[in-house]
C-alpha atoms as a PDB file:
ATOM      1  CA  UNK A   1     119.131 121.726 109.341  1.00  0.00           C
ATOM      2  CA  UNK A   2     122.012 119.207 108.962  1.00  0.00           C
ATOM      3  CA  UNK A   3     125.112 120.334 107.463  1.00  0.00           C
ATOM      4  CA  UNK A   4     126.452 118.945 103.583  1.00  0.00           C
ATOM      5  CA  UNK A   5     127.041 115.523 103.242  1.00  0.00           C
ATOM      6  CA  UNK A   6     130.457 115.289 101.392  1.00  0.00           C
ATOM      7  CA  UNK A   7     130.526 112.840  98.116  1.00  0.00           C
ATOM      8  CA  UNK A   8     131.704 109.959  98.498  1.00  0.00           C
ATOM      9  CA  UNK A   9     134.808 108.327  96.674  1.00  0.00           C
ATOM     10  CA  UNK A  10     134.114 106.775  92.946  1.00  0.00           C
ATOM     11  CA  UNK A  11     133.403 103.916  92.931  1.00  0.00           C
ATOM     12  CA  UNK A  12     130.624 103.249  95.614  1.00  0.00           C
ATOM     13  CA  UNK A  13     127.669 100.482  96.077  1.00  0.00           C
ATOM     14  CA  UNK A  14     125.130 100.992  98.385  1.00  0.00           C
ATOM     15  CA  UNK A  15     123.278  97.886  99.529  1.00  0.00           C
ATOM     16  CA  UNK A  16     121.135  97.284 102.098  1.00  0.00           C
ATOM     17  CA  UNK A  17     122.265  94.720 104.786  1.00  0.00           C
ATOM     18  CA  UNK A  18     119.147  93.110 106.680  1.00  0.00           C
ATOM     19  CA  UNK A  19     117.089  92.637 103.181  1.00  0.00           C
ATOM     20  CA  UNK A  20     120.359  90.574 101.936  1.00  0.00           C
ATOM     21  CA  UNK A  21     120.529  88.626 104.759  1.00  0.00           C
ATOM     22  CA  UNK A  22     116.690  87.754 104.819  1.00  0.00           C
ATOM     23  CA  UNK A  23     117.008  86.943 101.409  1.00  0.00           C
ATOM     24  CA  UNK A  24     119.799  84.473 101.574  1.00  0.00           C
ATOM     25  CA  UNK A  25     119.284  82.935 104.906  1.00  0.00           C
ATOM     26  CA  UNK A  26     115.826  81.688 103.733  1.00  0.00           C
ATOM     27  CA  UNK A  27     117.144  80.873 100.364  1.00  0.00           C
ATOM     28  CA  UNK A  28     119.445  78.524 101.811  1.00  0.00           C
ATOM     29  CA  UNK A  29     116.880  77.570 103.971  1.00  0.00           C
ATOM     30  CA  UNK A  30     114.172  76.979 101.385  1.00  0.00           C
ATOM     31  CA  UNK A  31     117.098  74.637  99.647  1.00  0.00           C
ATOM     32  CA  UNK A  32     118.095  73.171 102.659  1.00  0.00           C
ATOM     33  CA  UNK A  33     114.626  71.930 103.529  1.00  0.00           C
ATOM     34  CA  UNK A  34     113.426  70.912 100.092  1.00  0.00           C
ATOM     35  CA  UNK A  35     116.374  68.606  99.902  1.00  0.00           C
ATOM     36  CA  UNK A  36     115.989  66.747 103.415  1.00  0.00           C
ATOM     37  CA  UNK A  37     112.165  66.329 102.197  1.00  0.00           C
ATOM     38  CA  UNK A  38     113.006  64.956  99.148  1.00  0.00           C
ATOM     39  CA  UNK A  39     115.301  62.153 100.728  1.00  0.00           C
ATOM     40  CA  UNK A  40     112.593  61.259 103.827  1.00  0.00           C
ATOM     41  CA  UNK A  41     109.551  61.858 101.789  1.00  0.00           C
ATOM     42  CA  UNK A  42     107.676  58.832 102.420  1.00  0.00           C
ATOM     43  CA  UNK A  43     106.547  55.926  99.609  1.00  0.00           C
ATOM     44  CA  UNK A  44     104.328  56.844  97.241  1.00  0.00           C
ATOM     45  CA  UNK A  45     106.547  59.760  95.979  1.00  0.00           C
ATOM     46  CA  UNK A  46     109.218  58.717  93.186  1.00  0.00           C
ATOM     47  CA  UNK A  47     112.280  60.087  91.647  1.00  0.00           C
ATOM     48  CA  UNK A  48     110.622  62.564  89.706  1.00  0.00           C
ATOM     49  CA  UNK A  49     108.266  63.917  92.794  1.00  0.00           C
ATOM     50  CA  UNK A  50     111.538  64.042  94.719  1.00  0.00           C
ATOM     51  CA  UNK A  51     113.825  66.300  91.926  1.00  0.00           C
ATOM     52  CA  UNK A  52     110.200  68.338  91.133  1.00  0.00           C
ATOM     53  CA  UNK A  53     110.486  69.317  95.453  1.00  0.00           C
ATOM     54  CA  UNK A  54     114.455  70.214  94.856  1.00  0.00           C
ATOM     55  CA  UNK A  55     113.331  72.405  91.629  1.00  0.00           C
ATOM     56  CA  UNK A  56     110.902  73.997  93.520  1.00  0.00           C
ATOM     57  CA  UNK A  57     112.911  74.424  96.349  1.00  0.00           C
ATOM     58  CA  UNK A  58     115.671  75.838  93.880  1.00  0.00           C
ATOM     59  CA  UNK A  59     113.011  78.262  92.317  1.00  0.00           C
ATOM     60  CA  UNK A  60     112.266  79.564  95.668  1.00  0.00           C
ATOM     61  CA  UNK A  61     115.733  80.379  96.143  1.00  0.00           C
ATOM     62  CA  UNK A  62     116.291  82.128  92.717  1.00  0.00           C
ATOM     63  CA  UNK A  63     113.726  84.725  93.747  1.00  0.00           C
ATOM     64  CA  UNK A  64     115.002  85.748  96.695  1.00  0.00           C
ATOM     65  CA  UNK A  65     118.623  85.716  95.137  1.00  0.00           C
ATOM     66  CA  UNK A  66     116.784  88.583  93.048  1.00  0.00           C
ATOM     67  CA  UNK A  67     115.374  90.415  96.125  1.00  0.00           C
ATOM     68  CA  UNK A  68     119.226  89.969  98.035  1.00  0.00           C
ATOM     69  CA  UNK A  69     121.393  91.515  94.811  1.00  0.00           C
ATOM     70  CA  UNK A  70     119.327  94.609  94.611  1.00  0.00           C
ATOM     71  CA  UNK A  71     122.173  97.558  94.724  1.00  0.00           C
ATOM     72  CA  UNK A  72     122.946 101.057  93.708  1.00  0.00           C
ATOM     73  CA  UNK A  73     126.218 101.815  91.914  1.00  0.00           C
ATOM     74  CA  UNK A  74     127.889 104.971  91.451  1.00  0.00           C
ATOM     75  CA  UNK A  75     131.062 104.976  89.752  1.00  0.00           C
ATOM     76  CA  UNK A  76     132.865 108.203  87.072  1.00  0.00           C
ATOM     77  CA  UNK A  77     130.731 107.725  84.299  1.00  0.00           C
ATOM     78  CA  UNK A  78     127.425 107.197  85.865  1.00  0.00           C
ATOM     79  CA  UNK A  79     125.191 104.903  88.518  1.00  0.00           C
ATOM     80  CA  UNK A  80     123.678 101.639  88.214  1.00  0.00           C
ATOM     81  CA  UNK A  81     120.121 100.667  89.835  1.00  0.00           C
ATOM     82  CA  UNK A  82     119.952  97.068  90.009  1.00  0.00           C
ATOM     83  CA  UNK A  83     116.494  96.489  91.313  1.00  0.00           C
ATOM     84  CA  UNK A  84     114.741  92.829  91.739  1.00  0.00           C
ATOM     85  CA  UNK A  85     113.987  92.262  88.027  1.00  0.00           C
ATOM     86  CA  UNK A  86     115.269  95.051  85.780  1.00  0.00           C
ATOM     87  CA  UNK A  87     118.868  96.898  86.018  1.00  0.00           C
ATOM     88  CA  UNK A  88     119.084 100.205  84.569  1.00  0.00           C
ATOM     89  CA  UNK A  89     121.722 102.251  83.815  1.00  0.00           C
ATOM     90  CA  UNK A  90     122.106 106.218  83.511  1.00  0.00           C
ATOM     91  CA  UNK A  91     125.009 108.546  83.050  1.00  0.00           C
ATOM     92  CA  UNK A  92     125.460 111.144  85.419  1.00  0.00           C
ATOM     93  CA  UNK A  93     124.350 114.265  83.253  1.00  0.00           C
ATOM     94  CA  UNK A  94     120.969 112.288  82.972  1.00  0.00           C
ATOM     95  CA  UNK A  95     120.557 112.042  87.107  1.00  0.00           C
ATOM     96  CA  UNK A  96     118.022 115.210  88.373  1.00  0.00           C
ATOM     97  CA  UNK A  97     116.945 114.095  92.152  1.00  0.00           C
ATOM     98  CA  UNK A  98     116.833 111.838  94.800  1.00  0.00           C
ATOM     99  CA  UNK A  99     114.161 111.664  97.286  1.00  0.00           C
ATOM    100  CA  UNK A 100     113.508 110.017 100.591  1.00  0.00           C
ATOM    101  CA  UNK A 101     109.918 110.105 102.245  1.00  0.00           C
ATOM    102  CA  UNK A 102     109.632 109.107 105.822  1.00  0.00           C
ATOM    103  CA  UNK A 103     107.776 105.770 105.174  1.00  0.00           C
ATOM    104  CA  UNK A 104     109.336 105.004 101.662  1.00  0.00           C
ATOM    105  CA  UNK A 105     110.707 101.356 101.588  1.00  0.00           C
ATOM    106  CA  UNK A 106     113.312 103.153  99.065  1.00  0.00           C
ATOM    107  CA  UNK A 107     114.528 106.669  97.540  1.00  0.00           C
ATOM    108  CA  UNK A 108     113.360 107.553  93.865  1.00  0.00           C
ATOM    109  CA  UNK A 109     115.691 108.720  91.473  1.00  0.00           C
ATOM    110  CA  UNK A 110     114.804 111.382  88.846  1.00  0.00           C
ATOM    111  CA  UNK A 111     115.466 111.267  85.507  1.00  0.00           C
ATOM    112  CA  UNK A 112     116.051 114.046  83.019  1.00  0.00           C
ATOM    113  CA  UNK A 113     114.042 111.649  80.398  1.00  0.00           C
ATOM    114  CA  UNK A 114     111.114 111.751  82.621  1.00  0.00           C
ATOM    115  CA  UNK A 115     111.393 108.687  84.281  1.00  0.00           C
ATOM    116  CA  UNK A 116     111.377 107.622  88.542  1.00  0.00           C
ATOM    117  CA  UNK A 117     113.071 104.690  89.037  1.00  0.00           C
ATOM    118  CA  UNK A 118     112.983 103.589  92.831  1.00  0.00           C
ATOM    119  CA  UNK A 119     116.327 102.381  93.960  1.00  0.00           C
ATOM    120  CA  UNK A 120     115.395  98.876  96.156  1.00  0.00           C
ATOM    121  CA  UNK A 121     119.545  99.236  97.273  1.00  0.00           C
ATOM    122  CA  UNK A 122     118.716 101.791  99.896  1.00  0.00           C
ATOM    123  CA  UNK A 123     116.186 100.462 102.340  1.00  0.00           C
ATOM    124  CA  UNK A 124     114.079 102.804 103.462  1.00  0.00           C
ATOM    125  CA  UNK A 125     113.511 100.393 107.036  1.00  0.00           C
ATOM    126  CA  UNK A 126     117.603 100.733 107.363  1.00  0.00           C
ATOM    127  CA  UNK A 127     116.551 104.302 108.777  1.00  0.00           C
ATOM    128  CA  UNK A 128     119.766 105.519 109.372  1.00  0.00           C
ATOM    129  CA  UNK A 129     121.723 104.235 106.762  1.00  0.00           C
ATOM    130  CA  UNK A 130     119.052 105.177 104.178  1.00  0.00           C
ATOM    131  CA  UNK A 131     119.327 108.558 104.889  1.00  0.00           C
ATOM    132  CA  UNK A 132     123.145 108.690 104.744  1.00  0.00           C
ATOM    133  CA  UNK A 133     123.446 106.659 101.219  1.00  0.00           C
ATOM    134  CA  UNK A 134     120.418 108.887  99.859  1.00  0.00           C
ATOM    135  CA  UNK A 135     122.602 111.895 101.394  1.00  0.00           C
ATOM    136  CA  UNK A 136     125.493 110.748  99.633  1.00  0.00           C
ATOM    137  CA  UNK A 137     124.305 110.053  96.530  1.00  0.00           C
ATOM    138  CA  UNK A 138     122.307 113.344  96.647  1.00  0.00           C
ATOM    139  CA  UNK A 139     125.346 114.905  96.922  1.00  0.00           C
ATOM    140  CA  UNK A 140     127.193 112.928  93.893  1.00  0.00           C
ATOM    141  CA  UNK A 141     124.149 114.021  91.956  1.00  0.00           C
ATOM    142  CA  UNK A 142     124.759 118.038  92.797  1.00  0.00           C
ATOM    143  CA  UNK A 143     128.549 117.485  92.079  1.00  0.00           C
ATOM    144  CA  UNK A 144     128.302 115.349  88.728  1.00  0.00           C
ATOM    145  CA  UNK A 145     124.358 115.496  87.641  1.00  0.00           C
ATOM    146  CA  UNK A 146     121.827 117.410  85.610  1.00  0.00           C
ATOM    147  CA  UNK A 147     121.541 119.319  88.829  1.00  0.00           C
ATOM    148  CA  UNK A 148     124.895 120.773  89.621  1.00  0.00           C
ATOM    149  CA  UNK A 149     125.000 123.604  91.860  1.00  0.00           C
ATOM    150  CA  UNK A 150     125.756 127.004  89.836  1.00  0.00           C
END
């Protein structure tokens, strides 16, 4: 068995790095490519075909900004799950668990309302980093949740 993880220092984000830079890279490639179609696009196309390629291209992009921001924050009061479309918020007394499954693309978080919110900030195909942030904020959860060690 692996000795305690110590708690990190407040404030703390945990994101995951290959996901972001998927994300982005093809965003700006998605952009990138719509534009240079739009100008050499042969004739029959107009204007309007041209800027509804760019819009697409730009819609593209916006969903994989949502897929490269996802992040867990931990700061004093509580953390902050921002996940792809929703971001949730939940004070520290209201934290229970964490859990990481081998095979998991990302830890679940356990609420004392009942709720399991997966955090999409820890990638569960970041193997070693996953563990350590879900160690970590396993830890900040025994020190400052629901769960506190008695």
């Amino acid at each position: 068995m692996s000795e305690p993880v110590k708690p990190p220092s407040l404030p703390v984000t945990w994101r995951p790095r290959r996901g972001r830079i998927v994300a982005y890279g093809f965003a700006a490639l998605v952009v990138l490519g719509a534009i240079v179609m739009a100008v050499f696009i042969a004739d029959p196309f107009k204007l309007p075909d041209r800027i509804g390629l760019v819009v697409f291209g730009c819609l593209v992009a916006f969903v994989l900004h949502l897929l490269g921001r996802v992040r867990v924050e931990a700061d004093e009061e509580g953390i902050t799950i921002v996940n792809a479309i929703r971001t949730h918020r939940y004070t520290w007394p209201e934290v229970l668990d964490v859990t990481l499954l081998v095979g998991d693309p990302w830890p679940r978080i356990d609420f004392s309302d009942g709720r399991t919110i997966g955090a999409m900030g820890i990638q569960g195909s970041e193997k070693a980093r996953a563990r350590q942030a879900t160690a970590e904020l396993e830890a900040l959860i025994h020190e400052r949740g629901e769960a506190r060690d008695v």
